[in-house]
N, C-alpha and C. Protein backbone atom coordinates (compact mmCIF):
# COMPACT_ATOMS: atom_id res chain seq x y z
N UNK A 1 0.83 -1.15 0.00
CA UNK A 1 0.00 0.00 0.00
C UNK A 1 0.90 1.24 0.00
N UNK A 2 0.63 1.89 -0.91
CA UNK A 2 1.22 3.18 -0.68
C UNK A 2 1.25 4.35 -0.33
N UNK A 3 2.26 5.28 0.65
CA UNK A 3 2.08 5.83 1.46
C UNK A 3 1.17 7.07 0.41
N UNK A 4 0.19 7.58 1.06
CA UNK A 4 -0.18 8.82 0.70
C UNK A 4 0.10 10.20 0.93
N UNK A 5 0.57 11.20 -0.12
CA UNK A 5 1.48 12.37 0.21
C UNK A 5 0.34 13.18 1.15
N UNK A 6 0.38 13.71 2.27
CA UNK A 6 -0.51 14.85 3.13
C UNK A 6 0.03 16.31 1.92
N UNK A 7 -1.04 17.11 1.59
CA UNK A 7 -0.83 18.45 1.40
C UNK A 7 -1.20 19.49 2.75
N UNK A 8 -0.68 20.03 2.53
CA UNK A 8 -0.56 20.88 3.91
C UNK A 8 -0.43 22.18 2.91
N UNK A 9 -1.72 22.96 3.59
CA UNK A 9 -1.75 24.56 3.35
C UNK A 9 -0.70 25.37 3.67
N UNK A 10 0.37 26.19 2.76
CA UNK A 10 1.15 26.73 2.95
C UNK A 10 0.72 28.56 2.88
N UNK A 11 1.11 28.86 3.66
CA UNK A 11 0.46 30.80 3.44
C UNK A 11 1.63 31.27 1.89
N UNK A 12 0.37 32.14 1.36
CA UNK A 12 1.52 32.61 0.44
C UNK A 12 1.93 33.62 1.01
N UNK A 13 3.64 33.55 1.20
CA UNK A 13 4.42 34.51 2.12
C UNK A 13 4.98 35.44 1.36
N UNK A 14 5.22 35.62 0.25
CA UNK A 14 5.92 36.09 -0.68
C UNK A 14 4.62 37.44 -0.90
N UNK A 15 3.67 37.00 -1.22
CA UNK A 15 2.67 38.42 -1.29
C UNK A 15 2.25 38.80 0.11
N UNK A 16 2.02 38.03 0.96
CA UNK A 16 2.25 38.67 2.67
C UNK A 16 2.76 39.64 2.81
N UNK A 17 4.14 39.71 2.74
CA UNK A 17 5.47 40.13 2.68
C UNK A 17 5.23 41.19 1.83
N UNK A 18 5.03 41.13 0.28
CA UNK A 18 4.96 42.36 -0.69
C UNK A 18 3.75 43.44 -0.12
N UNK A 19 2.49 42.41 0.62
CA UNK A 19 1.63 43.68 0.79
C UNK A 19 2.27 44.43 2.18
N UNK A 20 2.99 43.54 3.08
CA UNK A 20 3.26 44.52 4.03
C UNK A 20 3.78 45.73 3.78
N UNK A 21 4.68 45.13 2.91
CA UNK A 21 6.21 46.82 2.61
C UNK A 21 5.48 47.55 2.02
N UNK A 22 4.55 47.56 0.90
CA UNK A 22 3.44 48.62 0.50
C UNK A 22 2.58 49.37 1.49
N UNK A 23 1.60 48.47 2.30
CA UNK A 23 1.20 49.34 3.43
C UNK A 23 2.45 50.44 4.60
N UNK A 24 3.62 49.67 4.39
CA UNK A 24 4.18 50.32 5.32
C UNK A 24 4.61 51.34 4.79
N UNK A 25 5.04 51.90 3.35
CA UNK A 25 5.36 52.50 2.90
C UNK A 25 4.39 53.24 2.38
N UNK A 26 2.75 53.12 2.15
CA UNK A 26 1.83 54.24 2.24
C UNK A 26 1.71 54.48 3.22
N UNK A 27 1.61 54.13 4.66
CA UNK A 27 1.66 54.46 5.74
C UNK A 27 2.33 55.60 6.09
N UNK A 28 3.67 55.65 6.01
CA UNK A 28 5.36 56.66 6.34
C UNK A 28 4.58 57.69 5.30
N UNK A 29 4.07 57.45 3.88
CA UNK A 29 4.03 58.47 3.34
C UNK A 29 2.67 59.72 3.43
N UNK A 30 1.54 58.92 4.04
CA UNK A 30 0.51 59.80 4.85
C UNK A 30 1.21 60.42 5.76
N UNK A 31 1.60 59.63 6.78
CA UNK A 31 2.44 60.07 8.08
C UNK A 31 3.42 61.37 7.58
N UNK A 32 3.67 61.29 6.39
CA UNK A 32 4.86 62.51 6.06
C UNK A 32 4.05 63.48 5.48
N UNK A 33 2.90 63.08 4.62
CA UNK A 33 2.02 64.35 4.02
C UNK A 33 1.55 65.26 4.97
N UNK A 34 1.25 64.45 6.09
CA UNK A 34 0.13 64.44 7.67
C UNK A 34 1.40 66.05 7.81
N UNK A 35 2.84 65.71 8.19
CA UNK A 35 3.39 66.35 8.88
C UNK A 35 4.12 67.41 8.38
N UNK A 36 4.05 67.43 6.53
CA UNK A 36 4.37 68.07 6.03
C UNK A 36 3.44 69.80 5.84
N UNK A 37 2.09 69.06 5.67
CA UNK A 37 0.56 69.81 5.52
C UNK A 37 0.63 70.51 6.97
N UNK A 38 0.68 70.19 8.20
CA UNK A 38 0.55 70.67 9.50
C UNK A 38 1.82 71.59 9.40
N UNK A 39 3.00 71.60 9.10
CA UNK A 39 4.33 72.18 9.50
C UNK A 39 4.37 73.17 8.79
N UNK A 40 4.03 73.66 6.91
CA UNK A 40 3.55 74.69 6.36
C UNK A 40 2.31 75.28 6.64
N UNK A 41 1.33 74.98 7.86
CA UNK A 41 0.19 75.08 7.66
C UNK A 41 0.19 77.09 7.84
N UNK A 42 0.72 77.58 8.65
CA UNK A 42 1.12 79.01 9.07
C UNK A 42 1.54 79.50 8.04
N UNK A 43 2.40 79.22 6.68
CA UNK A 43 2.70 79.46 5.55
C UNK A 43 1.71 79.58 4.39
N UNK A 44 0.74 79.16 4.63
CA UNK A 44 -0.66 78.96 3.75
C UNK A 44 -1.15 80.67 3.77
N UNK A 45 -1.00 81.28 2.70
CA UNK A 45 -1.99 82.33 2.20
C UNK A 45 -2.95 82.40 1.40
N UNK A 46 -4.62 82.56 1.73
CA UNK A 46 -5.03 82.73 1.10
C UNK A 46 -6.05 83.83 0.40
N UNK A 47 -5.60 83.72 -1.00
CA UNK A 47 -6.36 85.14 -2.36
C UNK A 47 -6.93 85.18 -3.18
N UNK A 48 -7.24 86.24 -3.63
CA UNK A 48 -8.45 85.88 -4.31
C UNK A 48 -7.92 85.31 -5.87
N UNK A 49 -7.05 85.08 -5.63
CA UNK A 49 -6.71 84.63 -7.11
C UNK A 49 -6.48 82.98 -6.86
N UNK A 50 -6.21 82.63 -5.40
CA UNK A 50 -6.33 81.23 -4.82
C UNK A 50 -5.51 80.77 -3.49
N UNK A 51 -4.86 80.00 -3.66
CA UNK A 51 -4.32 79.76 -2.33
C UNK A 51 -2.89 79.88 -2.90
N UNK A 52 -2.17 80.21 -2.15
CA UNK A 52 -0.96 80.47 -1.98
C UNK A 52 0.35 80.04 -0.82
N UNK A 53 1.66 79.50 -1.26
CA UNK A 53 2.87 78.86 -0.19
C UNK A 53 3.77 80.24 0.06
N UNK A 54 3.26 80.82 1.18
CA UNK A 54 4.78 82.08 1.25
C UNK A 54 5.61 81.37 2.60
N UNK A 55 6.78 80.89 1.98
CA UNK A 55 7.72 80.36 3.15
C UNK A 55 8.73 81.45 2.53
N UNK A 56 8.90 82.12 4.09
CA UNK A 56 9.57 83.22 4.13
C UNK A 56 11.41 82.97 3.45
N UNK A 57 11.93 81.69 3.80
CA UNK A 57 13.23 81.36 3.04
C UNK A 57 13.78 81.42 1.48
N UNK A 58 12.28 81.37 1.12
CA UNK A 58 12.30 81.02 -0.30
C UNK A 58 12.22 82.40 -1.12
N UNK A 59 11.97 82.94 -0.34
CA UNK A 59 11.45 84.66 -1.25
C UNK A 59 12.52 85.59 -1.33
N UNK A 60 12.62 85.93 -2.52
CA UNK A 60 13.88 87.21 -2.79
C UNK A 60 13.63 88.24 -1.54
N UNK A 61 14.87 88.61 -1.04
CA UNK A 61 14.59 89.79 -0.47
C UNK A 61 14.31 91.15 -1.20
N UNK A 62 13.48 92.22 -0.74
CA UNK A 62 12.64 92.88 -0.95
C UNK A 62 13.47 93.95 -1.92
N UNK A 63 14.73 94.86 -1.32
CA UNK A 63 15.08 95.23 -2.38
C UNK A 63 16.54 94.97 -3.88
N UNK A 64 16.19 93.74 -3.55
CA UNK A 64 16.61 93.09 -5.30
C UNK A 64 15.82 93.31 -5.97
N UNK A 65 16.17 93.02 -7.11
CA UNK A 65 15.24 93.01 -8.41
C UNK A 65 16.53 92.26 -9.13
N UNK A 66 15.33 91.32 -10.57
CA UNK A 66 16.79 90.75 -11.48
C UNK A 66 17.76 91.32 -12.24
N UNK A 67 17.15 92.52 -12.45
CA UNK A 67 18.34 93.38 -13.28
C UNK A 67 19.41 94.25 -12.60
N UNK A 68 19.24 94.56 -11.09
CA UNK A 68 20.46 95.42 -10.99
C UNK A 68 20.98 94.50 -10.34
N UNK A 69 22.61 94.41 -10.48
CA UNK A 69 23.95 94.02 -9.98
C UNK A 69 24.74 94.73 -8.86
């Protein structure tokens, strides 16, 4: 008589695994929008022409202009 092979349910680990690192990595990247959106939130102007980013680092100072040297 011959022995009969048992199958035994194996998890598929390989897409386990792929969906974790995806969730974890949309996760970090809400988590970074979350903290990015809150940290400019004081930088937010808004006009009537729409909304607007004034982060004070980024802006020419006042009296430059591009043409004089």
């Amino acid at each position: 008589m011959a022995r009969e092979e048992v199958r035994i349910y194996r998890s598929h680990r390989p897409l386990k695994t792929a969906l974790a690192v995806i969730f974890s990595v949309l996760a970090v990247l809400i988590v970074l929008a979350a903290g990015i959106f809150f940290g400019f939130r004081r930088y937010i102007v808004y006009t009537p022409d729409g909304v607007e980013l004034e982060v004070p680092w980024l802006e020419e100072p006042q009296g430059r202009t591009e043409g004089s040297a």
